[in-house]
C-alpha atoms as a PDB file:
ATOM      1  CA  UNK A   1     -49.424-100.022  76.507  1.00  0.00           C
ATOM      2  CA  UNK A   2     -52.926-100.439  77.727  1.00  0.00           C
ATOM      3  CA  UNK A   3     -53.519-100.175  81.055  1.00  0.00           C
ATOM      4  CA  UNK A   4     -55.500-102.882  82.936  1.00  0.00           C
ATOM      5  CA  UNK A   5     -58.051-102.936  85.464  1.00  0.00           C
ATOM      6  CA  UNK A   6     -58.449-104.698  88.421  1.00  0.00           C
ATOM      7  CA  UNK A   7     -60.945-107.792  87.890  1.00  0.00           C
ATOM      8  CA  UNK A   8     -63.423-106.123  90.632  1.00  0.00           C
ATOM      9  CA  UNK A   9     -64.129-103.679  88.221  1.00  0.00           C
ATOM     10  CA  UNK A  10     -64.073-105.440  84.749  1.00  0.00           C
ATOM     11  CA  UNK A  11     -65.649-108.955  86.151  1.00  0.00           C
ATOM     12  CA  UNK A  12     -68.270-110.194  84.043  1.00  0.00           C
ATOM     13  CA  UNK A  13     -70.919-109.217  86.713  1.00  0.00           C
ATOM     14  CA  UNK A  14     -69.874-105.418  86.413  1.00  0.00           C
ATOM     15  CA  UNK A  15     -72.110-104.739  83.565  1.00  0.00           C
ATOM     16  CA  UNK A  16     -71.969-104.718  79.554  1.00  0.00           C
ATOM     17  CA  UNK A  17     -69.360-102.786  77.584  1.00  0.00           C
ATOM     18  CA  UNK A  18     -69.542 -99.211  77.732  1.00  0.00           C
ATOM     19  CA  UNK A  19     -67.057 -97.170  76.173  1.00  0.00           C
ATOM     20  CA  UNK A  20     -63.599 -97.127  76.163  1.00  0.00           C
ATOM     21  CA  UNK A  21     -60.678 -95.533  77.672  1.00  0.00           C
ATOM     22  CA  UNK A  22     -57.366 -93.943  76.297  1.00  0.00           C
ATOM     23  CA  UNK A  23     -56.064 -91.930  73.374  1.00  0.00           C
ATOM     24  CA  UNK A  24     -58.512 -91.642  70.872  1.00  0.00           C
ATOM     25  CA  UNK A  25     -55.981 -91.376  68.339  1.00  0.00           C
ATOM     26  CA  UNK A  26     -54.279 -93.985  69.706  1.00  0.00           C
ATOM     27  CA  UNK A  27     -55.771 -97.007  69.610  1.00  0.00           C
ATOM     28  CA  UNK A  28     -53.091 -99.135  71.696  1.00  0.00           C
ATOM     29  CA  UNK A  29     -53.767 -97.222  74.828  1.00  0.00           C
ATOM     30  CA  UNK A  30     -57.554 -98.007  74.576  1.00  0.00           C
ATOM     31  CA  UNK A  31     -58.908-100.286  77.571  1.00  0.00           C
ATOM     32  CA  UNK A  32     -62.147-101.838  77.915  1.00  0.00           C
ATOM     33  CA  UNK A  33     -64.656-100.081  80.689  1.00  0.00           C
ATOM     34  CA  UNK A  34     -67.249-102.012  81.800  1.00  0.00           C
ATOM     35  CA  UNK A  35     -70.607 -99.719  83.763  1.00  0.00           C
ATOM     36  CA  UNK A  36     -73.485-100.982  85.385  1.00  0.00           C
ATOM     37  CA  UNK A  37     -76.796-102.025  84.663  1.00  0.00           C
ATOM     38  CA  UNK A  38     -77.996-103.897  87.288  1.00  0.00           C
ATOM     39  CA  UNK A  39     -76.775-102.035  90.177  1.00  0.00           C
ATOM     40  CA  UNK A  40     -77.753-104.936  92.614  1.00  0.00           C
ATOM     41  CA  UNK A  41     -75.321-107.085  91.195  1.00  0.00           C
ATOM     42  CA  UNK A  42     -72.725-104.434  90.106  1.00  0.00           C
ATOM     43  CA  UNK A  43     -69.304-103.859  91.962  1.00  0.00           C
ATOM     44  CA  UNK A  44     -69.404-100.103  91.190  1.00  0.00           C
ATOM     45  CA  UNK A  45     -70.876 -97.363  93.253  1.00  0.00           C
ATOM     46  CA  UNK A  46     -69.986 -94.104  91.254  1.00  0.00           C
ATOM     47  CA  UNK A  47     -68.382 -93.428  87.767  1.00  0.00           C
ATOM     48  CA  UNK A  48     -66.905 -89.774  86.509  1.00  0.00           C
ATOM     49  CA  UNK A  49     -64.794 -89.482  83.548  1.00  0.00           C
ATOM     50  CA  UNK A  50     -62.741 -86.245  84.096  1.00  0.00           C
ATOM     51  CA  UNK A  51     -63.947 -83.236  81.673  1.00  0.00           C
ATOM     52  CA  UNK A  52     -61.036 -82.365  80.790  1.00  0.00           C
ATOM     53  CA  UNK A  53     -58.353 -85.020  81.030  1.00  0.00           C
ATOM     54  CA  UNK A  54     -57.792 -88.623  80.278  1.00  0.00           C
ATOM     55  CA  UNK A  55     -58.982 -89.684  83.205  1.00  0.00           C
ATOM     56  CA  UNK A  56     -61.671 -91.240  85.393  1.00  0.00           C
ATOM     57  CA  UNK A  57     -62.540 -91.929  88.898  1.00  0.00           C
ATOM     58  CA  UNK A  58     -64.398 -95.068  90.699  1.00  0.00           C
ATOM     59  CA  UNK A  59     -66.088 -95.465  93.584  1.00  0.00           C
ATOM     60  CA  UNK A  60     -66.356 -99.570  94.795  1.00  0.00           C
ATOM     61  CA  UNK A  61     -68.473-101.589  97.330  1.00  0.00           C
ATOM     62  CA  UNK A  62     -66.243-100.740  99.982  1.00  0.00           C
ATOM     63  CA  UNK A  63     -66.085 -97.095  99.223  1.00  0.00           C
ATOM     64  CA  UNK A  64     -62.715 -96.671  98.273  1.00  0.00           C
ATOM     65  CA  UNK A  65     -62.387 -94.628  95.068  1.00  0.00           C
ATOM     66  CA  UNK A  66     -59.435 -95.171  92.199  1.00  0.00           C
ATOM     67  CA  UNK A  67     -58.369 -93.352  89.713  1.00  0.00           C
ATOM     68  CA  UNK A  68     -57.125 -94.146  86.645  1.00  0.00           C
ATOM     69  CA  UNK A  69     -55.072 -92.328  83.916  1.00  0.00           C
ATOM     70  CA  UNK A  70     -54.107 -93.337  80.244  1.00  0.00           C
ATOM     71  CA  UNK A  71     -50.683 -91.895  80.507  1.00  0.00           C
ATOM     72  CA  UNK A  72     -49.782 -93.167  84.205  1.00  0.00           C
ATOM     73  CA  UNK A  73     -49.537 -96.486  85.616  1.00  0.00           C
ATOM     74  CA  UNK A  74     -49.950 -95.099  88.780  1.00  0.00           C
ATOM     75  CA  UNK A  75     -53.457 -95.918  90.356  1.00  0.00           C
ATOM     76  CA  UNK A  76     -54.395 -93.673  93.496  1.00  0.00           C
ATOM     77  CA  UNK A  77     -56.704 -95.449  95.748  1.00  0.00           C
ATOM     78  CA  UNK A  78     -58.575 -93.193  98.406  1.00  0.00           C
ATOM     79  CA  UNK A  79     -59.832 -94.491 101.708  1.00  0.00           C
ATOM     80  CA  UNK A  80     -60.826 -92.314 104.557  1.00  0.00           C
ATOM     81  CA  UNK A  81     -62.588 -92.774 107.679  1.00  0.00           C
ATOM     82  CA  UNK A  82     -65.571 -90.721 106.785  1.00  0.00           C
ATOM     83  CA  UNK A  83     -65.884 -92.122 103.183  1.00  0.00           C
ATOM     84  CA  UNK A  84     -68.851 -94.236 103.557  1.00  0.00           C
ATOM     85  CA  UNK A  85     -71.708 -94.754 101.325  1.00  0.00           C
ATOM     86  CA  UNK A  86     -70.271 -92.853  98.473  1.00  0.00           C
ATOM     87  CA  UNK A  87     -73.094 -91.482  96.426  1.00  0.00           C
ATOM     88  CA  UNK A  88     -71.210 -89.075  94.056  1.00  0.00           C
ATOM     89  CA  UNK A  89     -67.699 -88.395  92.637  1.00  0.00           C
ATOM     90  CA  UNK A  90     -67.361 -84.964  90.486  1.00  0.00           C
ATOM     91  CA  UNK A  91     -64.149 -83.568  89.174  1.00  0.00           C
ATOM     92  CA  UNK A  92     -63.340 -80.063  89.780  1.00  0.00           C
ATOM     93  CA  UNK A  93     -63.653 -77.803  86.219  1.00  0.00           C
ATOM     94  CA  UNK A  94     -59.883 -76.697  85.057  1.00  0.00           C
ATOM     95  CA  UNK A  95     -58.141 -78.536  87.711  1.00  0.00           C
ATOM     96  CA  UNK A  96     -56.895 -81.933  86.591  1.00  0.00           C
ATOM     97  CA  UNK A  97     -56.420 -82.941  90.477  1.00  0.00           C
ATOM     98  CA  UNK A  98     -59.607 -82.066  92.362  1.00  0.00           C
ATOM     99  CA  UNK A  99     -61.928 -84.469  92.939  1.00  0.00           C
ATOM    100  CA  UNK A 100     -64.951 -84.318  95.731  1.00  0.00           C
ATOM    101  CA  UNK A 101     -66.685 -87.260  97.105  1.00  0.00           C
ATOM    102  CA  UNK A 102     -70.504 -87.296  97.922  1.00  0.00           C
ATOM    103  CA  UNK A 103     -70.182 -89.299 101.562  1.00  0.00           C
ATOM    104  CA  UNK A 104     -72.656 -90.328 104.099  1.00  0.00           C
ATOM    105  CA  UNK A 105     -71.872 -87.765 106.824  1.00  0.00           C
ATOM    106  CA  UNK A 106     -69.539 -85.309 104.561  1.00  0.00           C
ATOM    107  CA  UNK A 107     -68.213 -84.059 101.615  1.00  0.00           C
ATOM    108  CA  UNK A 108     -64.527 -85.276 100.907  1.00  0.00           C
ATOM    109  CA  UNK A 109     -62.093 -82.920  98.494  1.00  0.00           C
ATOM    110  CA  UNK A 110     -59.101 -84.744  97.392  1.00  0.00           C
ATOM    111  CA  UNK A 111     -56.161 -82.949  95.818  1.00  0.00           C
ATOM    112  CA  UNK A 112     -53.664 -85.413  94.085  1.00  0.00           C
ATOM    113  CA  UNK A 113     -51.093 -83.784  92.363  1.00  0.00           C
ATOM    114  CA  UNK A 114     -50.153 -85.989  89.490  1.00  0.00           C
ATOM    115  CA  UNK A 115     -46.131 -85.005  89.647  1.00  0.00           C
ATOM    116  CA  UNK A 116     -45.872 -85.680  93.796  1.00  0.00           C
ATOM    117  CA  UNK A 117     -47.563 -88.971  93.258  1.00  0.00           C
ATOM    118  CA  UNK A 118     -44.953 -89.774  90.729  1.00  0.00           C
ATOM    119  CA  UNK A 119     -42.068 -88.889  92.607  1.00  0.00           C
ATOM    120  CA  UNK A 120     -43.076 -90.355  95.906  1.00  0.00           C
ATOM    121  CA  UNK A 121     -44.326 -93.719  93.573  1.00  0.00           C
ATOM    122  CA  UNK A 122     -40.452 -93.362  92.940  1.00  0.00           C
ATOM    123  CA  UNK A 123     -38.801 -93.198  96.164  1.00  0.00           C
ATOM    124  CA  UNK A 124     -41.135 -95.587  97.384  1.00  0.00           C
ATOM    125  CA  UNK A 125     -40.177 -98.294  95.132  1.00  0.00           C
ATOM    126  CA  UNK A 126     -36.308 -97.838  96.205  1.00  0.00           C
ATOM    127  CA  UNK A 127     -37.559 -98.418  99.671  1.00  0.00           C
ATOM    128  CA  UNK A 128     -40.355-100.952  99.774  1.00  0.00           C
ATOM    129  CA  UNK A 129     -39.313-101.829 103.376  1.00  0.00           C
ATOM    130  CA  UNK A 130     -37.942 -98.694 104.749  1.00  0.00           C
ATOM    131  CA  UNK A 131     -39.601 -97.101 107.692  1.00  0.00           C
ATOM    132  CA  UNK A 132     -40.971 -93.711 109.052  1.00  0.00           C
ATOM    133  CA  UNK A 133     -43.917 -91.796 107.937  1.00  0.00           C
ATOM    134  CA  UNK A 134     -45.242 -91.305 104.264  1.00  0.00           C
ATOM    135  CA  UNK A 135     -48.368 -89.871 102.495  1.00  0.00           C
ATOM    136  CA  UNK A 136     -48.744 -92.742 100.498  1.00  0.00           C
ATOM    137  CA  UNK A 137     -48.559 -96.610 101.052  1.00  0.00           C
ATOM    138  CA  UNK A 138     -48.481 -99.224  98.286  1.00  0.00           C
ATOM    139  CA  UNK A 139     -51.107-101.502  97.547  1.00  0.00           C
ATOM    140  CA  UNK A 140     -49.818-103.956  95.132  1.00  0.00           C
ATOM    141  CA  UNK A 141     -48.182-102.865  92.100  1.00  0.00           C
ATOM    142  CA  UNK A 142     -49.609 -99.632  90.512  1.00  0.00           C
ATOM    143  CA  UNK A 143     -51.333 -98.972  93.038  1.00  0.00           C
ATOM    144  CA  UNK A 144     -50.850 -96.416  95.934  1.00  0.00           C
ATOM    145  CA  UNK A 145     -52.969 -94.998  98.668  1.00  0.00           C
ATOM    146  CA  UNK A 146     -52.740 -91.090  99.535  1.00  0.00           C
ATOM    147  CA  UNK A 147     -52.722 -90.204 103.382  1.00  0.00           C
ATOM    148  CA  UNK A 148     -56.325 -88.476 104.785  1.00  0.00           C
ATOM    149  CA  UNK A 149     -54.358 -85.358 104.899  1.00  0.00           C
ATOM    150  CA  UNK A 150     -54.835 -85.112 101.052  1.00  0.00           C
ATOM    151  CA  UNK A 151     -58.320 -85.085 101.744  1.00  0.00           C
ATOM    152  CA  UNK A 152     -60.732 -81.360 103.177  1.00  0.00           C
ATOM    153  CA  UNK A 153     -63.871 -82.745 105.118  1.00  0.00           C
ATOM    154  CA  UNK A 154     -66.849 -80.265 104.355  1.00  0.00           C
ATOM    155  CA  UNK A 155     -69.917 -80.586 106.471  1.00  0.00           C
ATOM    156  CA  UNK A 156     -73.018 -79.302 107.525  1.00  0.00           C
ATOM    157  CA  UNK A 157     -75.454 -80.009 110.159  1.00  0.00           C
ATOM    158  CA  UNK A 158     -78.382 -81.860 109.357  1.00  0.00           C
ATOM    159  CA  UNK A 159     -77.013 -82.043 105.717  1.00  0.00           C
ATOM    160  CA  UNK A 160     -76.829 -85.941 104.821  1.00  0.00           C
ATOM    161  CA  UNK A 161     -76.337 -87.696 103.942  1.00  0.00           C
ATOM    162  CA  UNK A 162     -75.240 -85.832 100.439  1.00  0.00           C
ATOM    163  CA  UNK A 163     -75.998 -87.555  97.375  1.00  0.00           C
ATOM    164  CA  UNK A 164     -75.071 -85.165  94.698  1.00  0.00           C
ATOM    165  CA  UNK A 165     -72.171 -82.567  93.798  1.00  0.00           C
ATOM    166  CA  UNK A 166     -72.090 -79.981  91.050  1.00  0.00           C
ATOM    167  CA  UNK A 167     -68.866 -77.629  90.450  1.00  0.00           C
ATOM    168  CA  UNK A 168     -69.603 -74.535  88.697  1.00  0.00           C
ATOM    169  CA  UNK A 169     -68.322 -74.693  85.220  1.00  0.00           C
ATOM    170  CA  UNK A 170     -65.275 -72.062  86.262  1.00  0.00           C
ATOM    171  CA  UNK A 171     -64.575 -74.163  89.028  1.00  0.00           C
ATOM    172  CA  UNK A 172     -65.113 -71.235  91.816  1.00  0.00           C
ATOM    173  CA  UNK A 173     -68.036 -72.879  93.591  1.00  0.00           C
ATOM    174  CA  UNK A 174     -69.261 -76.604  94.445  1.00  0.00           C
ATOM    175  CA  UNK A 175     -73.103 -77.047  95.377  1.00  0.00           C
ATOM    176  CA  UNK A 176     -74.234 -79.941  97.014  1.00  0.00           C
ATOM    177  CA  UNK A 177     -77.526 -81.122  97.711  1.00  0.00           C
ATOM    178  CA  UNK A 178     -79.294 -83.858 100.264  1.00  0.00           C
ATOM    179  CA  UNK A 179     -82.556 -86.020 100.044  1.00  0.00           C
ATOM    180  CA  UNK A 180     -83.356 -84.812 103.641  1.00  0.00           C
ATOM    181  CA  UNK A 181     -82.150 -80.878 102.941  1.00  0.00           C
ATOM    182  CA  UNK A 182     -84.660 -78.744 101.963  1.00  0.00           C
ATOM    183  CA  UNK A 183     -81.653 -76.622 101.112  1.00  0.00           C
ATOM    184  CA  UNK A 184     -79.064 -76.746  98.367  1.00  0.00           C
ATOM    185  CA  UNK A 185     -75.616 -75.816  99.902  1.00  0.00           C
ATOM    186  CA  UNK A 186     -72.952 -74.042  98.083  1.00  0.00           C
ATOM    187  CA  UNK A 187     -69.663 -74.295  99.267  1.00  0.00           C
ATOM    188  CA  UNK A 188     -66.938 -72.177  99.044  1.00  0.00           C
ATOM    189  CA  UNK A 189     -64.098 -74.606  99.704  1.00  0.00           C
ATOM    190  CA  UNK A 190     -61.044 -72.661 100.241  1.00  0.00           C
ATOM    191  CA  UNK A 191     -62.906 -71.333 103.481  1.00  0.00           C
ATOM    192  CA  UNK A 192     -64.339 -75.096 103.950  1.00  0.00           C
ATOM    193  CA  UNK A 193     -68.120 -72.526 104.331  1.00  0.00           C
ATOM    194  CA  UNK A 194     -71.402 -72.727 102.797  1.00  0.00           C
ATOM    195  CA  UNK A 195     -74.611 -70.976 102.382  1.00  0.00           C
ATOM    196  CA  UNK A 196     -78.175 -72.448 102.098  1.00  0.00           C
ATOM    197  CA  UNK A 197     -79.821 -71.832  98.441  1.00  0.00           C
ATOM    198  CA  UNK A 198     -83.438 -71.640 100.153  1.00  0.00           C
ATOM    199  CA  UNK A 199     -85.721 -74.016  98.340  1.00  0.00           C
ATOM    200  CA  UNK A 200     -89.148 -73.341  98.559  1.00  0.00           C
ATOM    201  CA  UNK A 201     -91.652 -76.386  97.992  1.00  0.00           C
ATOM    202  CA  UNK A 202     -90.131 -78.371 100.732  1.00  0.00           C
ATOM    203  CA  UNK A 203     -88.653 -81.957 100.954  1.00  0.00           C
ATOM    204  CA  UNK A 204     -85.012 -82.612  99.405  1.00  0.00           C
ATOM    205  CA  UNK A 205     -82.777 -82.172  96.813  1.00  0.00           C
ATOM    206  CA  UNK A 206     -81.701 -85.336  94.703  1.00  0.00           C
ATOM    207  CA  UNK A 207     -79.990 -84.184  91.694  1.00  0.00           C
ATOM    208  CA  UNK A 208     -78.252 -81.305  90.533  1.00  0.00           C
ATOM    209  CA  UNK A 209     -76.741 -79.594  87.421  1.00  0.00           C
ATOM    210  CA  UNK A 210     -75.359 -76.577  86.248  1.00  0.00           C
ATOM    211  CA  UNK A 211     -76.296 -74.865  82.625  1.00  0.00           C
ATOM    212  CA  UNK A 212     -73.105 -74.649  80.398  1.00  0.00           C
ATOM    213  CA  UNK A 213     -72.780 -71.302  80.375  1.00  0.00           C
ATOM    214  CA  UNK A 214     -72.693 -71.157  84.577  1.00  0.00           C
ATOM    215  CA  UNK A 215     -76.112 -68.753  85.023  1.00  0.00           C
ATOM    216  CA  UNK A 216     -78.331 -71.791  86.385  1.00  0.00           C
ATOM    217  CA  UNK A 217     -79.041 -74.883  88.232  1.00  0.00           C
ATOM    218  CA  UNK A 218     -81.627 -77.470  87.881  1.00  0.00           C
ATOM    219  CA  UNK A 219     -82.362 -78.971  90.954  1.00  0.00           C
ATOM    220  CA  UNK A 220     -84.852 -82.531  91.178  1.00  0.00           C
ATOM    221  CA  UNK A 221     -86.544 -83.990  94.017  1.00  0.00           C
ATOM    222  CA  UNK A 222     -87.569 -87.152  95.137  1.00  0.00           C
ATOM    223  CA  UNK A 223     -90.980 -86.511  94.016  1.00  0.00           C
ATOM    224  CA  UNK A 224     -91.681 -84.851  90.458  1.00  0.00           C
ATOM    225  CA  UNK A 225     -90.882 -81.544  91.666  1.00  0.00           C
ATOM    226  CA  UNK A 226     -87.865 -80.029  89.862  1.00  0.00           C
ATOM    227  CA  UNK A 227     -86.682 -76.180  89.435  1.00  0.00           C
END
């Protein structure tokens, strides 16, 4: 059964049809996904399909991010205090529950492990109007919203706000990188650390992306100065 969107995201001022989402060898579980072109008038902030999964994330207006999955009719919403002008979204390589937010002030990892959010989905739908504490709360049907303790906060003095994430293709390292950052930080996020990649001609970092094979970076600027 296809699985439908909310009409914030597939509204008619959301953008022309892009590609499609699902099974490709099933053609009942495809969905229409609509991206941007006129990001003035577009309700989207951020769009990542996951690399390895049937999944994708979204990052709205009011910076909360959703993710959907072809085989799940559960849709995890993620709000936190510190999420504010999302700028990135990137999936974490051979993890299909990883996913770090590019934030004003921060970087947010969120872990969402697909078989807790279908069990607690579960128990929460036996007790829509129980009481005492939860990591999730519903949001209409489908939809439920993971506590901020699902969430690391990874920050850096004078590093924002951050506007681009790369993982390393085995997954071991993230690098982030700020307009106003003359260095490119690369996190090691089991530690919640980082260490400056010096760069050299000055001014910030806009863009980043690692080489398949996990031996380099290329690294833009707001000018046309890229390494």
């Amino acid at each position: 059964m296809a699985q439908e969107l909310p009409s914030s995201i597939t509204g008619s001022k959301c953008g022309r049809d892009a590609s499609t989402f699902g099974d490709r060898g099933d053609q009942s579980n495809l969905t229409h996904v609509f991206l941007p072109y006129q990001a003035s008038s577009c309700c989207l902030r951020v769009f990542a399909w996951h690399p390895h999964t049937n999944k994708f994330a979204v990052a709205l207006l009011d910076d909360s991010v959703r993710v959907y999955n072809a085989s799940s009719t559960i849709v995890p919403s993620l709000k936190h205090r510190l999420q504010r002008n999302v700028a990135a979204l990137a999936w974490k390589p051979l993890s299909a529950s990883v996913l770090a937010v590019a934030c004003q002030s921060c970087i947010l990892i969120w872990t969402l492990d697909p078989t807790s959010l279908s069990t607690r989905s579960l128990h929460l739908s036996g007790q829509a109007h129980g009481s005492g504490s939860t990591q999730l709360q519903t949001h209409g049907t489908g939809a439920l919203r993971p506590s901020s303790g699902c969430a690391q906060v990874l920050s850096h003095p004078g590093h924002t706000p951050v506007t681009s994430l790369a993982w390393a293709p085995s997954g071991g390292r993230l690098l982030s990188a700020s307009p106003v950052d003359a260095a490119i930080r690369v996190w090691d996020v089991s530690t919640e650390t980082c260490v400056p990649l010096p760069w050299f001609r000055g001014g910030g970092v806009t863009n980043l992306l690692w080489s398949p094979d996990g031996s380099k970076v290329l690294a833009t600027t707001p000018s046309a100065v890229f390494r």
